[in-house]
Protein backbone atom coordinates (compact mmCIF):
# COMPACT_ATOMS: atom_id res chain seq x y z
CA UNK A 1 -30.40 5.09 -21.02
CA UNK A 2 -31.14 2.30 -19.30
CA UNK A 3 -30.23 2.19 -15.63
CA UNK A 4 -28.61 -0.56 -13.48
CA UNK A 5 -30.88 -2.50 -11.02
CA UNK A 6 -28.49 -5.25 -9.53
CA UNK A 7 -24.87 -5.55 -8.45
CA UNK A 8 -23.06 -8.92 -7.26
CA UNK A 9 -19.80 -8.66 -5.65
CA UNK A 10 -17.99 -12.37 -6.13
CA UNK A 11 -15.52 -12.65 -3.00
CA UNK A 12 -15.23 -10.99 0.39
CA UNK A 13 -11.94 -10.22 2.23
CA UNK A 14 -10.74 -6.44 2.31
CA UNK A 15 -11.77 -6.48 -1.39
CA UNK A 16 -14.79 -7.69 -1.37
CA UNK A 17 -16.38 -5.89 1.73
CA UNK A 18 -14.20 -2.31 0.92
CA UNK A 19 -16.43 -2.16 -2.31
CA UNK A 20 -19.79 -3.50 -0.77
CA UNK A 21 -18.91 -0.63 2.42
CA UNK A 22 -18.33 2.34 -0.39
CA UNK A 23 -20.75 1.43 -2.47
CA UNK A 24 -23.79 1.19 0.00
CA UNK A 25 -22.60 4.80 1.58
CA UNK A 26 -22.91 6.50 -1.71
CA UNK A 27 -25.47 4.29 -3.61
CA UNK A 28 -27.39 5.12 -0.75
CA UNK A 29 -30.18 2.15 -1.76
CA UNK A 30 -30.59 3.54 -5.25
CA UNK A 31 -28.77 -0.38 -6.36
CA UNK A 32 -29.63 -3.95 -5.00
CA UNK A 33 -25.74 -5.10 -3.84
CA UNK A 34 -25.24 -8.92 -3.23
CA UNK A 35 -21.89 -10.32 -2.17
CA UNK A 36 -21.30 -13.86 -2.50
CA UNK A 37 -18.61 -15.67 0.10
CA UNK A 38 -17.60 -19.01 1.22
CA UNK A 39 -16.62 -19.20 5.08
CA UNK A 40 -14.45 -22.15 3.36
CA UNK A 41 -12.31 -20.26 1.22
CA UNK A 42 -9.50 -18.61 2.75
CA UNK A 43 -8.83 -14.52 2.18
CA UNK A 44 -5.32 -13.28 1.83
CA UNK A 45 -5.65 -10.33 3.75
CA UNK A 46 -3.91 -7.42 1.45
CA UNK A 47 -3.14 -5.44 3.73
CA UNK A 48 -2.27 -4.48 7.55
CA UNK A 49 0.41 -1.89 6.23
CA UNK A 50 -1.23 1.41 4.57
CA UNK A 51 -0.80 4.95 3.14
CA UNK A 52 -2.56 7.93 4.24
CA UNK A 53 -5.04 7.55 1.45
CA UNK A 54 -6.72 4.89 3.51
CA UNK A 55 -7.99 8.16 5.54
CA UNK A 56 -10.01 9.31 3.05
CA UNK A 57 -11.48 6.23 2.35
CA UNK A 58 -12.92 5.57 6.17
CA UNK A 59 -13.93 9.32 5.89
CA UNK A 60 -15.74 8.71 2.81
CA UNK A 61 -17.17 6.32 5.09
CA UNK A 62 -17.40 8.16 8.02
CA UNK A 63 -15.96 5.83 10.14
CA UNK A 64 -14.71 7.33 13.50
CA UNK A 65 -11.15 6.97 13.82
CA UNK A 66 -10.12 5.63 17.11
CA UNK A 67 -13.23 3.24 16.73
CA UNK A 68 -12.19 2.37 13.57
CA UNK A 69 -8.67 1.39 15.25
CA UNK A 70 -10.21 -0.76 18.18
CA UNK A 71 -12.05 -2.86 15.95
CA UNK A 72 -9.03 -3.75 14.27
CA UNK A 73 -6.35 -3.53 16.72
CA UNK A 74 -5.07 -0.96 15.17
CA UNK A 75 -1.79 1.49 15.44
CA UNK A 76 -0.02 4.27 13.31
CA UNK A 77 2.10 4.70 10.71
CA UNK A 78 4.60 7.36 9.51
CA UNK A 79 6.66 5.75 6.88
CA UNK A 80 8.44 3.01 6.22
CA UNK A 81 12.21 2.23 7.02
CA UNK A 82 14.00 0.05 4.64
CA UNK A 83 17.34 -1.91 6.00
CA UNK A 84 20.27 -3.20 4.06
CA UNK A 85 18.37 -2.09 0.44
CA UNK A 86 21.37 0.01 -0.68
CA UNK A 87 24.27 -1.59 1.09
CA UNK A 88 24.20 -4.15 3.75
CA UNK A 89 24.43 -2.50 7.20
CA UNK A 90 22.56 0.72 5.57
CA UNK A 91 19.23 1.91 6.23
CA UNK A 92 16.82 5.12 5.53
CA UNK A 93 13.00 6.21 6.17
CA UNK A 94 10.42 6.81 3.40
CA UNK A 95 8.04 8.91 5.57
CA UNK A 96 5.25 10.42 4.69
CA UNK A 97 4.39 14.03 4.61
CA UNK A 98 6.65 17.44 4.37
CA UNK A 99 10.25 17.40 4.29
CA UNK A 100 11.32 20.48 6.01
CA UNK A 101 9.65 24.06 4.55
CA UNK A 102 10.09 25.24 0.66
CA UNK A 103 12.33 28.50 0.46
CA UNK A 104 11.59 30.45 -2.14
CA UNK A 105 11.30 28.80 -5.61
CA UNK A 106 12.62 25.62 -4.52
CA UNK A 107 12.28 22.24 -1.88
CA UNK A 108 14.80 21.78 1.20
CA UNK A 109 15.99 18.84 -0.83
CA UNK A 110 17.87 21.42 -3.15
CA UNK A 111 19.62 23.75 -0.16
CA UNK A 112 21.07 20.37 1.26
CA UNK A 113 22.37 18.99 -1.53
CA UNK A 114 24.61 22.22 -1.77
CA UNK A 115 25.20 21.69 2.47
CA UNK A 116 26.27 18.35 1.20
CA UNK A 117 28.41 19.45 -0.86
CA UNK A 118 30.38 21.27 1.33
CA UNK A 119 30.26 18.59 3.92
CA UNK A 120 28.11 20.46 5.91
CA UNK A 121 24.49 19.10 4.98
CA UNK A 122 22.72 17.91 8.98
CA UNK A 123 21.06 14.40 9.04
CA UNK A 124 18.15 14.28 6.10
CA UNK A 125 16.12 12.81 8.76
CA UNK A 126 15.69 15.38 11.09
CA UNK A 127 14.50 18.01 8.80
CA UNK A 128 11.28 15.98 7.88
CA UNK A 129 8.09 16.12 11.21
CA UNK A 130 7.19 12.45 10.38
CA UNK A 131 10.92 10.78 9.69
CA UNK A 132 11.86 12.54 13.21
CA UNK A 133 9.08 11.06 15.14
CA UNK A 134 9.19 8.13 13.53
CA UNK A 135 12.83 7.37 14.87
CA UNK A 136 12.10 8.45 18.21
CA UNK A 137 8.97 6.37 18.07
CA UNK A 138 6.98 9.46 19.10
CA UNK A 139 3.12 10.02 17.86
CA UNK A 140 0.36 12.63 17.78
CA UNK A 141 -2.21 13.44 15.13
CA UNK A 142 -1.46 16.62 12.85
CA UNK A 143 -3.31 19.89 14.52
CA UNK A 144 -5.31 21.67 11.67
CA UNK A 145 -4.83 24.68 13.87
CA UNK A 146 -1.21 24.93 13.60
CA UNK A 147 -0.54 24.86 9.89
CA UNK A 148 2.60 27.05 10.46
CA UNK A 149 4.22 24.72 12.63
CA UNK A 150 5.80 21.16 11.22
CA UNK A 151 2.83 19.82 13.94
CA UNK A 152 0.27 20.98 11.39
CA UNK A 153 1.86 18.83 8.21
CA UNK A 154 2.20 15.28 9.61
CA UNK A 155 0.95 12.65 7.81
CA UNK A 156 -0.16 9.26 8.90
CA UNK A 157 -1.51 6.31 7.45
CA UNK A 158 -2.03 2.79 9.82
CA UNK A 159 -1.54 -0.94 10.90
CA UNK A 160 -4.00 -3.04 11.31
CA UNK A 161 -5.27 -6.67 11.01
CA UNK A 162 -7.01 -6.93 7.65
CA UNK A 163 -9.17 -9.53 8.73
CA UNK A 164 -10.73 -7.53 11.27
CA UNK A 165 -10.92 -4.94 8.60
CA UNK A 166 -13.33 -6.84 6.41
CA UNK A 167 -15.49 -8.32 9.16
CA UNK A 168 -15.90 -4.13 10.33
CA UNK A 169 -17.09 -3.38 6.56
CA UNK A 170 -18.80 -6.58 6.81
CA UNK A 171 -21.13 -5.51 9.39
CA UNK A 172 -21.03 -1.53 7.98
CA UNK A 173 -22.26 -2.43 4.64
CA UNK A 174 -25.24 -4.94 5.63
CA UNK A 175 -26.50 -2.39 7.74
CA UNK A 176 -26.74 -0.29 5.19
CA UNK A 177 -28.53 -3.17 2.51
CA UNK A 178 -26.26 -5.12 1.02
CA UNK A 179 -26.97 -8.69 1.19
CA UNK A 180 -24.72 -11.35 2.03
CA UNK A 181 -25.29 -14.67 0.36
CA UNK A 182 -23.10 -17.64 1.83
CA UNK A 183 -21.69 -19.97 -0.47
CA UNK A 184 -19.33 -21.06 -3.52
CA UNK A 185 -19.72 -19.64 -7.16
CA UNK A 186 -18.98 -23.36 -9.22
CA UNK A 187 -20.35 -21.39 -12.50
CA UNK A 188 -20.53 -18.31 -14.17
CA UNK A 189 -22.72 -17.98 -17.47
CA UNK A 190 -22.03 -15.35 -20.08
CA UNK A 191 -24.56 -13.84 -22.55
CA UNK A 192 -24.35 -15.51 -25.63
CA UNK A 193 -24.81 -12.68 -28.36
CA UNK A 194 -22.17 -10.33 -26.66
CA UNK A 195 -20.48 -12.17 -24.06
CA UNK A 196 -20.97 -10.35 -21.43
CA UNK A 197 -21.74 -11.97 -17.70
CA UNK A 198 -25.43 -13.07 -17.07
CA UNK A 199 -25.39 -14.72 -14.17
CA UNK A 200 -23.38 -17.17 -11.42
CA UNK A 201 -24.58 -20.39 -10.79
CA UNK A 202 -23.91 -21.69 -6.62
CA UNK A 203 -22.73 -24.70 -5.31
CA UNK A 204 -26.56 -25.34 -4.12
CA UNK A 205 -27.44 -24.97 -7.61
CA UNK A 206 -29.59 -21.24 -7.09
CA UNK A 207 -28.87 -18.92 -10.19
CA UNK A 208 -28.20 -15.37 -9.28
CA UNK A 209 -28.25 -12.88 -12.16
CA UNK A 210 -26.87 -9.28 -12.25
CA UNK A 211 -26.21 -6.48 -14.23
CA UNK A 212 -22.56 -5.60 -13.17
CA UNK A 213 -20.10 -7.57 -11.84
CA UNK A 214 -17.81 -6.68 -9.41
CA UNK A 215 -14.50 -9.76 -8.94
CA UNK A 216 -13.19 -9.78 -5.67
CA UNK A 217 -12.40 -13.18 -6.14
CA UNK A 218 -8.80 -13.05 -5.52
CA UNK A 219 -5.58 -14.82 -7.81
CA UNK A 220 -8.16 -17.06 -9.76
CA UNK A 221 -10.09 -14.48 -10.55
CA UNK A 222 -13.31 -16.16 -11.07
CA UNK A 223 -14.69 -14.34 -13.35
CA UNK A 224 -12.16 -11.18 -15.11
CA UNK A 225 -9.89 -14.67 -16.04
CA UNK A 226 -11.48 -17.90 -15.75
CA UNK A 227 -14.60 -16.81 -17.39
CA UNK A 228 -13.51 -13.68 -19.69
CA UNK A 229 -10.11 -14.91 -20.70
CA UNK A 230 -9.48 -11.44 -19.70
CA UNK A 231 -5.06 -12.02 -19.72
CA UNK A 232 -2.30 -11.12 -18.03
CA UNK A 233 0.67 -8.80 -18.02
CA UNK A 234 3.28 -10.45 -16.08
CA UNK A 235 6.08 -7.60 -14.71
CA UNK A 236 8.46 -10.80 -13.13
CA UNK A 237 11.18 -9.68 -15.86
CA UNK A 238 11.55 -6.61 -13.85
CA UNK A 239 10.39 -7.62 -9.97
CA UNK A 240 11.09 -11.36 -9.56
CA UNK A 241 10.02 -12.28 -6.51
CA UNK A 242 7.52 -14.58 -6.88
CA UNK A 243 6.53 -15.97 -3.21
CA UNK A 244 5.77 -15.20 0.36
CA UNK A 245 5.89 -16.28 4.33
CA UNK A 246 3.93 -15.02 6.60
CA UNK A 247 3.49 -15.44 10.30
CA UNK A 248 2.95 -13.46 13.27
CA UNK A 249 4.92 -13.32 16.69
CA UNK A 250 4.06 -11.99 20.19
CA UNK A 251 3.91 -7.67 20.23
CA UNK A 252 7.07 -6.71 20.66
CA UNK A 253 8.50 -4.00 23.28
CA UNK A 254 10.09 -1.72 20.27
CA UNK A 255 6.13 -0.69 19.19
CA UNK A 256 7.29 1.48 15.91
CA UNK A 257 5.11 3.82 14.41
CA UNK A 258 6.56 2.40 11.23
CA UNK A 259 7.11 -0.42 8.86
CA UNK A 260 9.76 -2.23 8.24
CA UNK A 261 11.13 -3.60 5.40
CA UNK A 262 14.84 -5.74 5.45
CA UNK A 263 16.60 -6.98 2.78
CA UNK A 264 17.90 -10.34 2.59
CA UNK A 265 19.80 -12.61 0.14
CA UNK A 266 16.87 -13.35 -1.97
CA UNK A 267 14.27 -11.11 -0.86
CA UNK A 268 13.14 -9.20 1.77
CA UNK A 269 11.21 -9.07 5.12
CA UNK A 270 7.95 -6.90 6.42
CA UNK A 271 7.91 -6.33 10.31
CA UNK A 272 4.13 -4.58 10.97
CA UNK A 273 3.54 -3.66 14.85
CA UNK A 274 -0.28 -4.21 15.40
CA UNK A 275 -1.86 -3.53 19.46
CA UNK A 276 -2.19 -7.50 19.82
CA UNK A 277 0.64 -8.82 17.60
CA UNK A 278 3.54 -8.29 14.81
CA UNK A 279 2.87 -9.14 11.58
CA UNK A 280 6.11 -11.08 9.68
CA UNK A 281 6.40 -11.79 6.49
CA UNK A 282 9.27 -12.81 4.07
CA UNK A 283 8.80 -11.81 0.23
CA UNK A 284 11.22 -13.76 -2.28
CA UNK A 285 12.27 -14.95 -5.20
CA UNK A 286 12.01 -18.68 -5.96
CA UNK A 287 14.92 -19.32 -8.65
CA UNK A 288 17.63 -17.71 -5.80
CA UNK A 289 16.44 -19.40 -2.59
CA UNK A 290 13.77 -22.56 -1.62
CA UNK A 291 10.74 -22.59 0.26
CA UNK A 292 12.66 -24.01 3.42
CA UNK A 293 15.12 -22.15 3.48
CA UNK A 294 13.29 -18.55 3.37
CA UNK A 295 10.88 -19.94 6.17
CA UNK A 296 14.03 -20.17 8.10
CA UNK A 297 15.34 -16.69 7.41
CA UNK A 298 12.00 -15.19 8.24
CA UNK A 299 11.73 -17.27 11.31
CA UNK A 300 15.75 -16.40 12.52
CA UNK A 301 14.50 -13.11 12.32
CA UNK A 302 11.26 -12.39 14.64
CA UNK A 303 11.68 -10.17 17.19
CA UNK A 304 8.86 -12.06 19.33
CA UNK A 305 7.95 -15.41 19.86
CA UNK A 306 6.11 -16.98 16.98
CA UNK A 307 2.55 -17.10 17.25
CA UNK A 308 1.19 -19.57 14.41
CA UNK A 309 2.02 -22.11 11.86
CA UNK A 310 3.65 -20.14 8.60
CA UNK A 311 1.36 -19.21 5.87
CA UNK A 312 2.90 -19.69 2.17
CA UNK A 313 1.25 -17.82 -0.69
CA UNK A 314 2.59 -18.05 -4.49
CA UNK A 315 2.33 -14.99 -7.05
CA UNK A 316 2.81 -13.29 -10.53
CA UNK A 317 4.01 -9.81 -10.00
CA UNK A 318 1.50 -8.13 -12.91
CA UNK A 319 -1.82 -6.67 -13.71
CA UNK A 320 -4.93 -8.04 -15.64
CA UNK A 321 -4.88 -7.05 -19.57
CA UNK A 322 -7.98 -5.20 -19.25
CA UNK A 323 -9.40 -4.43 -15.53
CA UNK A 324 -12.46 -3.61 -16.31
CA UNK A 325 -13.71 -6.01 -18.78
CA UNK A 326 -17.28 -6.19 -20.42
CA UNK A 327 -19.88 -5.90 -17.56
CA UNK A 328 -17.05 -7.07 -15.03
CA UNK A 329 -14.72 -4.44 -13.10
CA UNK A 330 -11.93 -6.82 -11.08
CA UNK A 331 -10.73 -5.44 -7.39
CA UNK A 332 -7.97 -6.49 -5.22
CA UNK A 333 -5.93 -9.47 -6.21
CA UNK A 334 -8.22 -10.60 -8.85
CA UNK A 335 -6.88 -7.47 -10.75
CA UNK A 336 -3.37 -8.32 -10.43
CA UNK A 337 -0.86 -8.22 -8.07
CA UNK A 338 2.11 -5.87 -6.36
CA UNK A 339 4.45 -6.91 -3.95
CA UNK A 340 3.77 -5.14 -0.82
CA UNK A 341 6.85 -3.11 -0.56
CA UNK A 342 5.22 0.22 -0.14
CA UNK A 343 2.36 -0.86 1.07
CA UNK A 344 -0.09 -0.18 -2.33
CA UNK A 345 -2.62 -3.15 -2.18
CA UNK A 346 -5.38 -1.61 -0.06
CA UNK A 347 -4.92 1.49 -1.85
CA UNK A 348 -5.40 -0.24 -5.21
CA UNK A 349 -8.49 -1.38 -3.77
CA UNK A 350 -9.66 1.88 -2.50
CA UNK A 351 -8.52 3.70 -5.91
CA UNK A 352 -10.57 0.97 -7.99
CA UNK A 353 -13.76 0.90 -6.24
CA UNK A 354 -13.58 4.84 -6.32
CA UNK A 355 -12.77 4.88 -9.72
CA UNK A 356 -15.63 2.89 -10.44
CA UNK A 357 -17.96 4.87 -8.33
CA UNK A 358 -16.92 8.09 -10.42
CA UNK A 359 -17.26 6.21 -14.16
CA UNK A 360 -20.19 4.16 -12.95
CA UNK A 361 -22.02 3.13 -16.25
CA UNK A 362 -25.52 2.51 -17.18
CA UNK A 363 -27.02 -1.12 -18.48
CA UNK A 364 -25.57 0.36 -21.91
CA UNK A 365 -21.82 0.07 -20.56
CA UNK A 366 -20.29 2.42 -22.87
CA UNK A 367 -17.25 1.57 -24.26
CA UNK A 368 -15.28 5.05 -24.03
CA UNK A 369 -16.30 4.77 -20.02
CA UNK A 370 -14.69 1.35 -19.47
CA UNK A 371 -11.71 2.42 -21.60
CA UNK A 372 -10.68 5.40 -19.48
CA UNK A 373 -11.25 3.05 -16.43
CA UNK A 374 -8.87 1.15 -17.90
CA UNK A 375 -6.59 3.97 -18.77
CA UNK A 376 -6.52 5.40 -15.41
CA UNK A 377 -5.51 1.98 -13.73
CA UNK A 378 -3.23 1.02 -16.35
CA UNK A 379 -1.26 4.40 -15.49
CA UNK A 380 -1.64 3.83 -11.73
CA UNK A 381 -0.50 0.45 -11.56
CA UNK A 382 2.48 0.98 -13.71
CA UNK A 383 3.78 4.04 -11.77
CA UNK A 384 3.42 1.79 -8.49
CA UNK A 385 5.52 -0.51 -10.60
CA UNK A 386 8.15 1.59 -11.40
CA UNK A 387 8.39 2.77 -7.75
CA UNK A 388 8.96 -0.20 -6.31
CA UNK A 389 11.53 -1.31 -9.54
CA UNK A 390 13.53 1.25 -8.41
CA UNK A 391 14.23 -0.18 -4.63
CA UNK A 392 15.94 -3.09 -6.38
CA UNK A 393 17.53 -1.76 -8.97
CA UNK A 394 18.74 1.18 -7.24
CA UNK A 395 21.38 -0.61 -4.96
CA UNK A 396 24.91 -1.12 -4.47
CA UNK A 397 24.55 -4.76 -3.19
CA UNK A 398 26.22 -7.73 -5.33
CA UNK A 399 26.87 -9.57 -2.46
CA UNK A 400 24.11 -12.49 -3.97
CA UNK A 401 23.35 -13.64 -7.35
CA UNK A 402 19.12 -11.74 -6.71
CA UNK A 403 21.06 -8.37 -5.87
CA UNK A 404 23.65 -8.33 -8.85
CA UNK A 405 20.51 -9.49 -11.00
CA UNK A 406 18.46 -6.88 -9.94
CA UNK A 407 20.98 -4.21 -10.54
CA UNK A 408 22.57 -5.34 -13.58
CA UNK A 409 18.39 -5.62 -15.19
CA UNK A 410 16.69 -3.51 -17.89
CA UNK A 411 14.26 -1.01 -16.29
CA UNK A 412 11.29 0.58 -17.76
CA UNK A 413 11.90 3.85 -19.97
CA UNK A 414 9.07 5.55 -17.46
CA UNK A 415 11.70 4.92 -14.63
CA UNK A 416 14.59 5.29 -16.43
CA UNK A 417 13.82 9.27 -17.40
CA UNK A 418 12.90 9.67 -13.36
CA UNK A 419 15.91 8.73 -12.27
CA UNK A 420 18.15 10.08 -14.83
CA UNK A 421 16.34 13.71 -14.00
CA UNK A 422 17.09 13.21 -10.49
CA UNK A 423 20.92 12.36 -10.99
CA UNK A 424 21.07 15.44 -13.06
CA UNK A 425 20.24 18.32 -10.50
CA UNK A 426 17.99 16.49 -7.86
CA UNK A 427 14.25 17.50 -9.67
CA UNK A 428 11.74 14.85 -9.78
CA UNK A 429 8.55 16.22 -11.06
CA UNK A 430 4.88 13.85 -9.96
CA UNK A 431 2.91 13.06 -12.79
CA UNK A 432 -0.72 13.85 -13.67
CA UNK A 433 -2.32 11.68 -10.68
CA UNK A 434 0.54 9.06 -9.85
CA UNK A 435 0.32 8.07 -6.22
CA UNK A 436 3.90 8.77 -5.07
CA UNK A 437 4.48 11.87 -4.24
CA UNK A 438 7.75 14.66 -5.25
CA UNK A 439 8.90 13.55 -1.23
CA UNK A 440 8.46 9.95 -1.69
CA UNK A 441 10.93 10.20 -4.73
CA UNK A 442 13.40 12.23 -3.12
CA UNK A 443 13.54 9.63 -0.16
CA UNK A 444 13.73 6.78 -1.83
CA UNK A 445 16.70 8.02 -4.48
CA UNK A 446 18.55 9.56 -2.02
CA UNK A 447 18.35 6.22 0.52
CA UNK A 448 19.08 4.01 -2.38
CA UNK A 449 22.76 6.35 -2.93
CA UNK A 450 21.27 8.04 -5.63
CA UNK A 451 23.04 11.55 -4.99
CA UNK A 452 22.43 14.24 -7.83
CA UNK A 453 25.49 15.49 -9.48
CA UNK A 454 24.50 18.49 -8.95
CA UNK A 455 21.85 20.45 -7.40
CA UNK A 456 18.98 23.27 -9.01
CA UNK A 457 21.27 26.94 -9.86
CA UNK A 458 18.47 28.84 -8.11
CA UNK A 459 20.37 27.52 -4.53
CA UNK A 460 22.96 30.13 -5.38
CA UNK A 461 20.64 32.83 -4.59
CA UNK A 462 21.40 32.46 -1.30
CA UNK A 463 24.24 32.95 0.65
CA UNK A 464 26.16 28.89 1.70
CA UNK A 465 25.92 31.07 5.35
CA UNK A 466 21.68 31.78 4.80
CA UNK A 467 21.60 28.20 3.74
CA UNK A 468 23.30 26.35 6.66
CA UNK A 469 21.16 28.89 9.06
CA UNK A 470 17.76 27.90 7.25
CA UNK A 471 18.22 24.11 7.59
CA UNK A 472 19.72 24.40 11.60
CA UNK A 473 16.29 26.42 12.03
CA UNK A 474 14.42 23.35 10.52
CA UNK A 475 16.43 21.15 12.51
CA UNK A 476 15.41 22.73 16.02
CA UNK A 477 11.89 23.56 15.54
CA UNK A 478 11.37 19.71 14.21
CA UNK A 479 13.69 18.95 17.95
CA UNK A 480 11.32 21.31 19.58
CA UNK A 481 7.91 19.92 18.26
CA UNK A 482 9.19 16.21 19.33
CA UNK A 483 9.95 17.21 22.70
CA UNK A 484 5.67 18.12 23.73
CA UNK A 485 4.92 14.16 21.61
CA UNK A 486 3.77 11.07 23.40
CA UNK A 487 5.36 8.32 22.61
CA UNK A 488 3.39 5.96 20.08
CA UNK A 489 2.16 3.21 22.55
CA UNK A 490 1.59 5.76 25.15
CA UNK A 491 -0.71 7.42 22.21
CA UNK A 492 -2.25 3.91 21.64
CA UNK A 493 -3.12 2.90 25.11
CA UNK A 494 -5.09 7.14 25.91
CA UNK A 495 -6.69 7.43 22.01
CA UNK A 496 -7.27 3.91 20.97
CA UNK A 497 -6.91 1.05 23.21
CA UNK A 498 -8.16 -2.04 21.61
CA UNK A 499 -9.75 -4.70 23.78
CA UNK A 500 -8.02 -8.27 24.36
CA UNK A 501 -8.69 -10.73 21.12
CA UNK A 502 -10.16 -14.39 21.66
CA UNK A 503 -7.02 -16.45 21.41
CA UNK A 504 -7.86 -18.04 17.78
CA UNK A 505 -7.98 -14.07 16.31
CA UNK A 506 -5.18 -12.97 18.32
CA UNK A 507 -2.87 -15.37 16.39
CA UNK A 508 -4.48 -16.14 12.93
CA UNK A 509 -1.52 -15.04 10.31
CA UNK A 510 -2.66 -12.49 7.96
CA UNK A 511 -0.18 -11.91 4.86
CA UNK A 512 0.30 -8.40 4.88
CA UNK A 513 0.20 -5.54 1.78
């Protein structure tokens, strides 16, 4: 067994300094870490939108919170709302966390379908802690001490500026020895009796050699492509949008403690609150609409003044053949790409470099290790896929040419049996370690009008009367707990207050994931 003695890391950015952060916290000096950038290639920054897995990553970290959230103008998160996705004029929440309190064998999901039934069934919203506060723009942080109260089961995840992000890892991981070598890779060098990576050669002509290779390199994937020929699975047959806007406008006086996402024509649009700024973006489809014309949909549509010169930014919806290939694992956007609908990029970062941490392999690089890498991220990325496949193909809209497309399209057979189940009798059952949960299912069928035919025969247990009483109760203890909540920017300004940017930060456009 021979041990690994050097790790380069090819690309910065959220990527790039999200691996060199974990890795220096747990490899606690036993690895040399280099991490090669060029102040003169531009990041996309995946990412101000996340999930509440991004928590566990800065704990793994030990970042403190509210610091964590100064540094990077930060704010919170309880879902997202999605506008005119079913039906123009219609929208719903996706928010994380509980919705309402099992009874018995079975979810509150179950007990209102039957209220629904009957025409009795009380806004979904307001029997979920987190789509509730959300709505009434209210905030606090879940109270471990209360775990029989909805106050003890919310969930949050956050906004913030990406860039910001990776210049707080930045300065995390090189105090904790990782070096930091400025410059462009022009050259990478593979071992000629096995192919593997040797070394990259820079644009001042020094030759750095490693043992693993981590590519955080971005779409050209500098190494996992360019240099391995690694391929491509591209997933445009089933999610066709294929490019994006983004800008930011001023803050604006509706300060959500949620995304949102709006369909239009040809796409759709991301509004992100942040403490200094909104983040806009508009995420289309090429063959139904032109470059021009979606700049001027996104810009028709701020709710601030605009703050910066558009950013445009071309993809291929898809995943690398093989993410971890030889002596090369690839991170971020260099391992492929998902739109950033529910807002999975980061977290495909996180998952990776975690993922890599727990099969890290000797100099030997076993083959059986990379291949259940490979396994695992193959099964994560396509159950992210088929979650956000089922936004557009879930939807009443044939109002446009994209909508009756995506409606009218061949799904995969993975997302076909889900929502088949669901139509049936409202079950939806997770999947060995799929990121979506049983709630974020639910949600998302039921906003996109898919109502079960029936619901689970174990409802009849209980009386219709027992029923209608149990979801009312939901209903006013959720009413109650909102009534003792700050409101979000009122949360902001006591726990987390961010200091004013420099001009030049305060309105540099970061794409968003």
């Amino acid at each position: 067994m021979q041990p690994l003695k050097k790790i380069l890391i090819a690309g910065g950015g959220s990527a790039g300094w999200m691996t060199a952060a974990l890795c220096s916290r747990l490899f606690q000096g036993l690895y040399e870490i280099v991490l090669v950038e060029s102040e003169e290639i531009g990041t996309v920054g995946v990412g101000e939108a996340t999930i509440p897995a991004i928590k566990k990553f800065n704990e793994l970290l030990g970042l403190d919170e509210d610091d964590f959230l100064r540094k990077t103008q930060g704010t919170f998160k309880l879902g997202i709302q999605f506008r005119n996705w079913w039906r123009k004029g219609e929208s719903y929440l996706h928010g994380f966390g509980v919705i309402g309190q099992d009874l018995g064998w079975l979810r509150s999901h179950q007990y209102w379908l039957r209220m629904r039934e009957l025409g009795r069934a009380p806004v979904f919203d307001n029997l979920a802690i987190n789509n509730a506060m959300a709505l009434q723009d209210k905030f606090m942080r879940a109270r471990a001490d209360m775990t029989e109260s909805p106050i003890g089961h919310i969930a949050h995840a956050f906004h913030f500026d990406a860039g910001l992000y990776a210049k707080h890892l930045s300065t995390y991981a090189q105090a904790r020895g990782v070096t930091r070598r400025e410059g462009k890779i022009v050259d990478v060098t593979l071992r000629s009796e096995d192919g593997f990576v040797q070394s990259v050669t820079m644009d001042d002509g020094e030759v750095i050699a490693a043992d693993f290779f981590v590519d955080c390199s971005g779409f050209r994937g500098l190494i996992i492509e360019q240099a391995l020929k690694t391929g491509y699975e591209d997933w445009t047959h089933w999610l066709p949008c294929d490019r994006a806007i983004a800008v930011p406008s001023e803050r604006s006086e509706h300060f959500t403690p949620y995304t949102r996402s709006t369909a239009h024509d040809a796409g759709w649009q991301w509004r992100i609150p942040l403490q200094h700024r909104t983040g806009n973006g508009h995420v289309y489809s090429s063959q139904y609409i032109d470059d021009d014309e979606a700049e001027r949909v996104l810009l028709a549509n701020l709710d601030g003044a605009q703050r910066a010169n558009p950013l445009r930014l071309r993809f291929t919806t898809g995943k690398r053949k093989k993410i971890w290939n030889k002596n090369c694992v690839a991170v971020g956007l260099a391992s492929g790409f998902m739109e950033p609908l529910e807002s999975t990029s980061l977290h495909l970062i996180q998952s990776a470099v975690i993922r890599m941490v727990r099969l890290l392999p000797d100099a030997g690089f076993d083959q059986a290790t990379i291949d259940e890498f490979n396994r695992q991220s193959d099964f994560e990325y396509e159950r992210i896929r088929d979650f956000i496949i089922l936004h557009y193909k879930a939807t009443e809209r044939d109002d446009t040419p994209f909508w009756r497309s995506c409606r009218d399209m061949e799904i995969p057979a993975t997302l076909r049996r889900k929502m088949d189940l669901f139509a049936a009798n409202g079950r939806v059952f997770r999947e060995d370690d799929e990121l979506f949960t049983e709630e974020s299912w639910i949600q998302v069928f039921l906003g996109q009008g898919i109502i079960p035919r029936g619901y689970d025969p174990l409802v009849r247990v209980h009386s219709d009367e027992d029923i209608a009483r149990y979801l009312a109760n939901i209903e006013t203890v959720i009413s109650k707990c909102l009534n003792v909540m700050p409101s979000h920017a009122e949360f902001v300004a006591r726990a987390c207050q961010a200091p004013p940017l420099a001009a030049s930060l305060a309105a540099a456009p970061v794409p968003t994931s």
